[in-house]
Every structure is written in C-alpha cells, then in structure tokens.
C-alpha atoms as a PDB file:
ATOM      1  CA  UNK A   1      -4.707  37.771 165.766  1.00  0.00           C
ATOM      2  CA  UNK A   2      -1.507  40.028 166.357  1.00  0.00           C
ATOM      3  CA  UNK A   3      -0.650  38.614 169.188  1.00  0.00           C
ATOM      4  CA  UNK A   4       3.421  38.142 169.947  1.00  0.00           C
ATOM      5  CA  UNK A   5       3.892  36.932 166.271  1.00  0.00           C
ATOM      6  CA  UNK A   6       7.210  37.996 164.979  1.00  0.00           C
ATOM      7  CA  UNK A   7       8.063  39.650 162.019  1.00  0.00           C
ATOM      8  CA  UNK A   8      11.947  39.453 160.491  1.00  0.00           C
ATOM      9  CA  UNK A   9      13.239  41.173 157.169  1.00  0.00           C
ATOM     10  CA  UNK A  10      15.443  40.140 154.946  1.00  0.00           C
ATOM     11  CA  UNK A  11      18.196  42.983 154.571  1.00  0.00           C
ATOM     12  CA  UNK A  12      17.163  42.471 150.370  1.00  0.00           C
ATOM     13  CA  UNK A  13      13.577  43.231 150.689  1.00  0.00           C
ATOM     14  CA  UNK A  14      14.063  45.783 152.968  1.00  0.00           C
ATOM     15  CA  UNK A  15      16.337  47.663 150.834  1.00  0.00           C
ATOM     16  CA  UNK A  16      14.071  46.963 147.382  1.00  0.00           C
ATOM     17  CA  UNK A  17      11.116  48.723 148.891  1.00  0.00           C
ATOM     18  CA  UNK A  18      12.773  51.918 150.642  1.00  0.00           C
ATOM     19  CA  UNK A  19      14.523  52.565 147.138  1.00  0.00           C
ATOM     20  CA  UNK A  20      11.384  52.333 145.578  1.00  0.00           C
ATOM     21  CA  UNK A  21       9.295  54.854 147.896  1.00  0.00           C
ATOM     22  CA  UNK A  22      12.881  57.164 147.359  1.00  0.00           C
ATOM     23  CA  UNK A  23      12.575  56.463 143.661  1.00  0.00           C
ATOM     24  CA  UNK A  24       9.107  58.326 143.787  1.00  0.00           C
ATOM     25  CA  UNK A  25       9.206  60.448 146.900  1.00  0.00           C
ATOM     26  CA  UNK A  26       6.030  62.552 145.624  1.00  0.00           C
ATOM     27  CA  UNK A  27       3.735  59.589 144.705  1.00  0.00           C
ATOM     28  CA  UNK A  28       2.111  57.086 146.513  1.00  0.00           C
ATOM     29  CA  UNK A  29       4.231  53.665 146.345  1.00  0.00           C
ATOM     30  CA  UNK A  30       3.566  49.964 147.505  1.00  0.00           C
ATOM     31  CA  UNK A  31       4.966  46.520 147.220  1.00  0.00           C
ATOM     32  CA  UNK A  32       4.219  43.286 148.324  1.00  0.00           C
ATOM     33  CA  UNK A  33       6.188  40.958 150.819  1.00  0.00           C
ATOM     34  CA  UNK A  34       6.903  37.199 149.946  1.00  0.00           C
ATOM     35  CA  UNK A  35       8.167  34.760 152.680  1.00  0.00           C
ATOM     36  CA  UNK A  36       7.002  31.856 155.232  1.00  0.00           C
ATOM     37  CA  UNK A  37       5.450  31.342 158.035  1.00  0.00           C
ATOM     38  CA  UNK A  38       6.682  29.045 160.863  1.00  0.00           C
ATOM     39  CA  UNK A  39       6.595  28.979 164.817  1.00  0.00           C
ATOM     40  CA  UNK A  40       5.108  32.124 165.390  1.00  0.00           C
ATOM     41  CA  UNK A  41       7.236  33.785 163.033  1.00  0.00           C
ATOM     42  CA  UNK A  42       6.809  34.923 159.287  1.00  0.00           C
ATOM     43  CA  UNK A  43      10.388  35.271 157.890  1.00  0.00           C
ATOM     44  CA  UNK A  44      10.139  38.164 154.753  1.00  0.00           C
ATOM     45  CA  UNK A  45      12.545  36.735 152.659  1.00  0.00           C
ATOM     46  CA  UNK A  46      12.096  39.326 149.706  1.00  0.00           C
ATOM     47  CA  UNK A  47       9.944  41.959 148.611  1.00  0.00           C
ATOM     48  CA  UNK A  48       8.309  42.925 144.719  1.00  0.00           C
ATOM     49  CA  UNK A  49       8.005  46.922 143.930  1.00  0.00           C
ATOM     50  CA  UNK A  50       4.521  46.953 142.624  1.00  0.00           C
ATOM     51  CA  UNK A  51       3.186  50.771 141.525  1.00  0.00           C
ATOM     52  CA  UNK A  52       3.702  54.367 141.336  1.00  0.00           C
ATOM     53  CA  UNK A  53       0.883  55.564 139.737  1.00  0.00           C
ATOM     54  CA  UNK A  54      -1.948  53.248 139.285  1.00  0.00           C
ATOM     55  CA  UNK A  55      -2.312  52.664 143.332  1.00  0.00           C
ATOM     56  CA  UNK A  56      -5.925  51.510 143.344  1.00  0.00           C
ATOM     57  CA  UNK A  57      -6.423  49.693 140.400  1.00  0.00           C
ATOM     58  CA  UNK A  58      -7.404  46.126 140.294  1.00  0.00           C
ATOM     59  CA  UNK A  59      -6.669  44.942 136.933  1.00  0.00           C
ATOM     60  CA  UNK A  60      -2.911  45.368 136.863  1.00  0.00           C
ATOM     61  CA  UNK A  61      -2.469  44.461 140.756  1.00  0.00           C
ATOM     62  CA  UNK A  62      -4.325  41.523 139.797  1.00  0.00           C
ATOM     63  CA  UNK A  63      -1.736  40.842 136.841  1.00  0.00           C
ATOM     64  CA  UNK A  64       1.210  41.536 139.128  1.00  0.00           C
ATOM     65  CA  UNK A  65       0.022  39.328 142.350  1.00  0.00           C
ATOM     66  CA  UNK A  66      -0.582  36.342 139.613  1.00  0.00           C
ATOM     67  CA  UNK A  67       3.018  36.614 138.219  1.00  0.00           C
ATOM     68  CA  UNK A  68       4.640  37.017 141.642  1.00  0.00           C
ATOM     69  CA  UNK A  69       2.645  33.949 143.020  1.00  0.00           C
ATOM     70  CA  UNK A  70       3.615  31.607 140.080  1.00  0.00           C
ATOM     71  CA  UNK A  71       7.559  32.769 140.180  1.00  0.00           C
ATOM     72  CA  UNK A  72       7.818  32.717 143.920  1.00  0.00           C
ATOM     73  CA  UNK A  73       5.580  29.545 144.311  1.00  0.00           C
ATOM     74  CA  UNK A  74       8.517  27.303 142.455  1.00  0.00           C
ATOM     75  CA  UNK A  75      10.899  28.974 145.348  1.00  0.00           C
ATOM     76  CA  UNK A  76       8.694  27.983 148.088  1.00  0.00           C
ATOM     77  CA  UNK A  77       8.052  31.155 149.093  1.00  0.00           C
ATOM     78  CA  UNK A  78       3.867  32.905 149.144  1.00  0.00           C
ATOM     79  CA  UNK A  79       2.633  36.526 149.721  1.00  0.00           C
ATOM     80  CA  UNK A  80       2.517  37.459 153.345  1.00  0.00           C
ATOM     81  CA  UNK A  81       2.196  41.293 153.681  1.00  0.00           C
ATOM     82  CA  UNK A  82       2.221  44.490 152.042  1.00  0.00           C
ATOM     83  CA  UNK A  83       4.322  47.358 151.871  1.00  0.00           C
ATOM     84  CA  UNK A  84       2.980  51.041 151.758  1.00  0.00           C
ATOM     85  CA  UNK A  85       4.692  54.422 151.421  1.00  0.00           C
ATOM     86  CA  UNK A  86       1.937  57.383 151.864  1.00  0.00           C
ATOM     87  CA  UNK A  87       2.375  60.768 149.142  1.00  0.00           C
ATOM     88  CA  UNK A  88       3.318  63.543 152.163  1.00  0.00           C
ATOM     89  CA  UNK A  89       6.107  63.217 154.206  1.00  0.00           C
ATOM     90  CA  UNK A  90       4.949  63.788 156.732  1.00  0.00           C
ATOM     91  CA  UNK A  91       1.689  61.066 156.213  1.00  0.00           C
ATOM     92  CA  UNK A  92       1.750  58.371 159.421  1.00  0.00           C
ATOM     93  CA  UNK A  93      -1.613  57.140 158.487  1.00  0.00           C
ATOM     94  CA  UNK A  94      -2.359  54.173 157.202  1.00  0.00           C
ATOM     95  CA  UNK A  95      -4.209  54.920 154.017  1.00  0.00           C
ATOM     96  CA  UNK A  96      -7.552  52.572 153.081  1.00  0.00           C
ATOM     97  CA  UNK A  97      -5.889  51.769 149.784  1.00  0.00           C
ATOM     98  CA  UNK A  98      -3.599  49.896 151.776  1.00  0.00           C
ATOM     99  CA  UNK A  99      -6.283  48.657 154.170  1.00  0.00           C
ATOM    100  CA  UNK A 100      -7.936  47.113 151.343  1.00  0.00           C
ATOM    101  CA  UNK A 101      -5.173  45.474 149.701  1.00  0.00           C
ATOM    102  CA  UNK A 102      -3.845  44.318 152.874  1.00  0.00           C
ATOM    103  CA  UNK A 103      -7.553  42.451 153.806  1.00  0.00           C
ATOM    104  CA  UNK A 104      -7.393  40.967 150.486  1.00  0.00           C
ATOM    105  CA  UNK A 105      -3.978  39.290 151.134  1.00  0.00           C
ATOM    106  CA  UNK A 106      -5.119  37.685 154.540  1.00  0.00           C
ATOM    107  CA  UNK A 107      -7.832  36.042 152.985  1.00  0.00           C
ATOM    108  CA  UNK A 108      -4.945  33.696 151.688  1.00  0.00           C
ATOM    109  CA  UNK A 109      -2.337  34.405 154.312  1.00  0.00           C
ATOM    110  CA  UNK A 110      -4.134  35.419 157.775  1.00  0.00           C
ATOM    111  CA  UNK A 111      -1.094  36.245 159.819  1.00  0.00           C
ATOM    112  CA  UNK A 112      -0.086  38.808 157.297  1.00  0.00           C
ATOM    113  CA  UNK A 113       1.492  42.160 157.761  1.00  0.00           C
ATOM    114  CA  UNK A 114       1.080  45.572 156.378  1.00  0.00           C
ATOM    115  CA  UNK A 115       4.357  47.687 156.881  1.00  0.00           C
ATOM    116  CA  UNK A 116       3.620  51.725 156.266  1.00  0.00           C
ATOM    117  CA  UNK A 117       7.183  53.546 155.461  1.00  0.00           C
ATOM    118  CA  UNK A 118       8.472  55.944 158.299  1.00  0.00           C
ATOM    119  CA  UNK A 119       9.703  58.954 156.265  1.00  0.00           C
ATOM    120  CA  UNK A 120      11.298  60.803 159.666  1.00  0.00           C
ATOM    121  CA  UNK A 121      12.676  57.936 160.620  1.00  0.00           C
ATOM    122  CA  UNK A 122      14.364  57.436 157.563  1.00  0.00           C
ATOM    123  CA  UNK A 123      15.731  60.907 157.263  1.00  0.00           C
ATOM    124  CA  UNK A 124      16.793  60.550 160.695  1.00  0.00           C
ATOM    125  CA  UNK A 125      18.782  57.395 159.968  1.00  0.00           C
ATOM    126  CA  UNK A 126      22.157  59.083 159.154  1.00  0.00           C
ATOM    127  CA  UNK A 127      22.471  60.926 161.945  1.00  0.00           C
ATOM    128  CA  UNK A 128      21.019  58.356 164.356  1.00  0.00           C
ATOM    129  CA  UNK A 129      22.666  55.040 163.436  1.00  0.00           C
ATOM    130  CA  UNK A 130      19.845  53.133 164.115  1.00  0.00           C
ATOM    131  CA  UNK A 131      19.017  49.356 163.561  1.00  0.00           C
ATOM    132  CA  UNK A 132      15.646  49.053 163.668  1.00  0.00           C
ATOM    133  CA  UNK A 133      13.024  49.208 160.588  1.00  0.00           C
ATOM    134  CA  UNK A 134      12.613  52.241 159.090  1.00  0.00           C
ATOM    135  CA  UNK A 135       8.961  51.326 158.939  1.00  0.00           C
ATOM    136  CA  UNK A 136       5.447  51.015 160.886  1.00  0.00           C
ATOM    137  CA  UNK A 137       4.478  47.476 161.358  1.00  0.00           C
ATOM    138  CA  UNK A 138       0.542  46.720 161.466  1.00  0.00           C
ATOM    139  CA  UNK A 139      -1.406  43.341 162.137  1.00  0.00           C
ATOM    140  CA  UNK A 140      -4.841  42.372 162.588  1.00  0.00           C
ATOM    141  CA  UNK A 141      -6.545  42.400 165.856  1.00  0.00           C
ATOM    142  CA  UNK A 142      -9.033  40.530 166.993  1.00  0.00           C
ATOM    143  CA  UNK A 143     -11.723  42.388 166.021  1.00  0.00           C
ATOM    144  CA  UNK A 144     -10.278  42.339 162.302  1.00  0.00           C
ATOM    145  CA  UNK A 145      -9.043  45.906 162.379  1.00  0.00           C
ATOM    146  CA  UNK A 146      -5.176  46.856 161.205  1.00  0.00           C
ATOM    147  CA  UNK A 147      -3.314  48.152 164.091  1.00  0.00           C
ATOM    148  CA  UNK A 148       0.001  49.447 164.834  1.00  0.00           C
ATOM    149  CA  UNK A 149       2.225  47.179 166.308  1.00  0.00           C
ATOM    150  CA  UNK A 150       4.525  48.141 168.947  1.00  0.00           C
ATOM    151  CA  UNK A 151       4.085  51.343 169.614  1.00  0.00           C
ATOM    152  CA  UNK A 152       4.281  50.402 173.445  1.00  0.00           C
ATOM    153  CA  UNK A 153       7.778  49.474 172.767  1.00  0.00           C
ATOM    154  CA  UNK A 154       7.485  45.628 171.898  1.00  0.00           C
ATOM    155  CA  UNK A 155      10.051  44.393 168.767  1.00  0.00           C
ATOM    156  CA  UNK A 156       7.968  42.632 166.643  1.00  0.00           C
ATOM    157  CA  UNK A 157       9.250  43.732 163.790  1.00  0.00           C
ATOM    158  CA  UNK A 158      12.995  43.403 163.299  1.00  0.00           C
ATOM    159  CA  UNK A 159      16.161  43.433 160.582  1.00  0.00           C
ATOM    160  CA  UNK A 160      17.370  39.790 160.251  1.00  0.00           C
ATOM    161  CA  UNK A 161      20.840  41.488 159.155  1.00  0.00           C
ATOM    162  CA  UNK A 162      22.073  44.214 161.874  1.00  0.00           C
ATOM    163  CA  UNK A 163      24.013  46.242 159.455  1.00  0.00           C
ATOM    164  CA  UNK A 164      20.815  46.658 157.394  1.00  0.00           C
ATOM    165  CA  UNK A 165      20.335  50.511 157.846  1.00  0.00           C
ATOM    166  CA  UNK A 166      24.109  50.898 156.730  1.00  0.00           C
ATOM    167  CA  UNK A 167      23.979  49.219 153.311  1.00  0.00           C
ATOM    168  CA  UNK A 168      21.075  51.121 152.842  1.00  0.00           C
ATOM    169  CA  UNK A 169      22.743  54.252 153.460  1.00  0.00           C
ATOM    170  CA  UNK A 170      25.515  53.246 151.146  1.00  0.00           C
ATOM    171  CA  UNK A 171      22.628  52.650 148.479  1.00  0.00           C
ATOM    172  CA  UNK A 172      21.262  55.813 149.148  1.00  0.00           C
ATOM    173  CA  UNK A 173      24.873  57.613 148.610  1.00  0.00           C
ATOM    174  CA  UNK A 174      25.437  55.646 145.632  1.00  0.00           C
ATOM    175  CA  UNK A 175      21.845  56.390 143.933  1.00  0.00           C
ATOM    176  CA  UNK A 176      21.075  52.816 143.520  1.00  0.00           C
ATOM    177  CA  UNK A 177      17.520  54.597 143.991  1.00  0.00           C
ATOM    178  CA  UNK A 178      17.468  55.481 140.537  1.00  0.00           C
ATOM    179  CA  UNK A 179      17.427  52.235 138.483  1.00  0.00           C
ATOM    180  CA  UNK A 180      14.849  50.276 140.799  1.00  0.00           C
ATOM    181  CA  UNK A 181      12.080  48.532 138.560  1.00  0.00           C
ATOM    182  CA  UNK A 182       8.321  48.692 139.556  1.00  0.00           C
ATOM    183  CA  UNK A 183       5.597  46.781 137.940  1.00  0.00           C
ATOM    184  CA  UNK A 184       4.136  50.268 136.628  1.00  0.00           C
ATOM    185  CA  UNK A 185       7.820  50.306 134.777  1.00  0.00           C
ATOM    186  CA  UNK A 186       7.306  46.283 133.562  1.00  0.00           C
ATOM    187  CA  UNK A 187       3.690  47.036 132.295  1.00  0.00           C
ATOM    188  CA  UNK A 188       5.176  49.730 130.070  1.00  0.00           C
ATOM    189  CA  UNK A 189       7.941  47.502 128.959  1.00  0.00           C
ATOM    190  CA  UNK A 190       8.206  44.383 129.652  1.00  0.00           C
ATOM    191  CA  UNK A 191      11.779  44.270 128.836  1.00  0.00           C
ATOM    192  CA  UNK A 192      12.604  46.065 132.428  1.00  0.00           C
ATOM    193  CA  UNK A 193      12.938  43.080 135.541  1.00  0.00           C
ATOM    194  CA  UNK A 194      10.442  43.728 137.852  1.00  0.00           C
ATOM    195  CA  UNK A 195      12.913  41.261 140.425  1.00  0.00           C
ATOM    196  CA  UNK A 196      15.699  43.831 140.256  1.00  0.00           C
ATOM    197  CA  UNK A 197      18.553  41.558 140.036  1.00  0.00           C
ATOM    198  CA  UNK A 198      20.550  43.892 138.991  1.00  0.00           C
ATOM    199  CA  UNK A 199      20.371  46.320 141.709  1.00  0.00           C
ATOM    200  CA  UNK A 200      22.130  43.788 144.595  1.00  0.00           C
ATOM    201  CA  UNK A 201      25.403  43.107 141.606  1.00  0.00           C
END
C-alpha cells in the first residue's frame, strides 16, 4: 500500500506540530494531519495539536476528530495522517498508541500517514541547515503493518516550502513554542483556539 506515494507538508502544519511536541518536551504529544489526496500524492495542507496528557483516551479524541472533520470538511480538506512525538528523547519507536490511532484513520483514509517526530534531528537542525522533515514518515504495507518509509534513502516525504526548517528556527528563537493551543488546552477552556491563528500573525 506504501508504494511510491508521495507525501508533501505544508510549511504551517509542519511548524504547528514541532511547537507542540517543544511545548511539552517531557510528555507524549500527537496531532492529526488534514489535506487531499490526488495523483499519487496526499498534499498536508495543515495540521490540529490534539493532546498532552490524555494520549489514549477515546472519548475526547473522539470529540476532537468530530470537530476537526466538520470545520475542515467546509474547506475541502479530510484527515489523512497522524502526527506522534514519543516521551524520551531519545524514543525512535513507533509507539502502539499511535499504531492504533493511525489504523483507525485509514479505515476512512487508506493511503494515510503516520509521521513519528525525530528529536536528534531536530536538535541537529541548527547546526546542520537541513531541508528535509524533521520527522519519520510511516505507511502501510501490504501486509497492513506501519513501516518506515525511506530509510533506504527514497524522499517520500518532503517540505512543500524549502525554507521550512528556517522559519522554524526563527519560531524556536522567538518562543512562539509557548502559546501553541492543544485540544487538552480547548477541553479545559474552550475560550483557547485549538486552530492557532494567532501563532502564524
């Protein structure tokens, strides 16, 4: 099912869920990734913060997935992947938490991705100046299993805007980190934006 199916990410969503995992460096962190899907290629064209702290839970990712499909439905955009950040630093596996959550969004979206954050390649990013994704891309294979994607040096996973990594830094600098909104944060008040307008002013 992986195949040669390209993967490009919007320089917003990129940059909403790599705040968020900074945001909460010693928790567990995911988010989900809204786009399309056409010619082989599923376009990310943003990206929703989901939780911090209540990971595993079904009745408030149900909540959250309904509100995000019924605001990004009127856009023309669905769910198609899932973004996960693991506790440790130095944690490159892909957890079952994120397994599960990923297997529930192909039942609606099939060709979707799960992308697991790269903590050393993140760290490394200021001293590297690199372009590329700052984060593990898997897909299902034939057999239904998520597996890592281009590890053998194939692209399928790629920055739509090359200068990506640098506005990130910049956000980093800045501490634009520090007022990202989760759906953990909306739950508790619903007065906080769980789209984080505010953060690309």
């Amino acid at each position: 099912m992986g195949g040669e199916r390209r993967y490009d990410i919007n320089q917003k969503a990129y940059i909403k869920l790599i705040l968020h995992a900074l945001k909460h460096r010693t928790s567990v962190v995911n988010g989900v990734l809204l786009g399309r899907y056409a010619d082989g290629e599923v376009d990310i064209v943003d990206s929703v913060p989901l939780f911090h702290s209540q990971i595993g839970l079904l009745p408030p990712l149900e909540i959250a997935l309904i509100m995000i499909e019924e605001y990004y439905s009127e856009k023309g955009l669905g769910i198609v992947g899932y973004f996960h950040a693991n506790e440790r630093y130095d944690d490159c596996e892909l957890a079952s938490v994120a397994k599960n959550i990923g297997d529930h969004i192909t039942k609606y979206f099939p060709e979707a991705a799960i992308l697991l954050l790269d903590n050393r390649k993140l760290e490394s990013l200021s001293k590297v100046k690199d372009r590329s994704p700052v984060m593990q891309l898997y897909t299902k294979d034939a057999s239904s299993s998520w597996k890592l994607v281009g590890s053998d040096g194939s692209n399928q996973l790629a920055l739509k805007e090359p200068s990506a990594n640098l506005v990130l830094l910049d956000y980093i600098a800045s501490g634009k980190w520090k007022s990202i909104i989760d759906f953990d944060d909306h739950l508790d008040d619903i007065s906080k934006d769980w789209l984080n307008s505010q953060i690309f002013d």
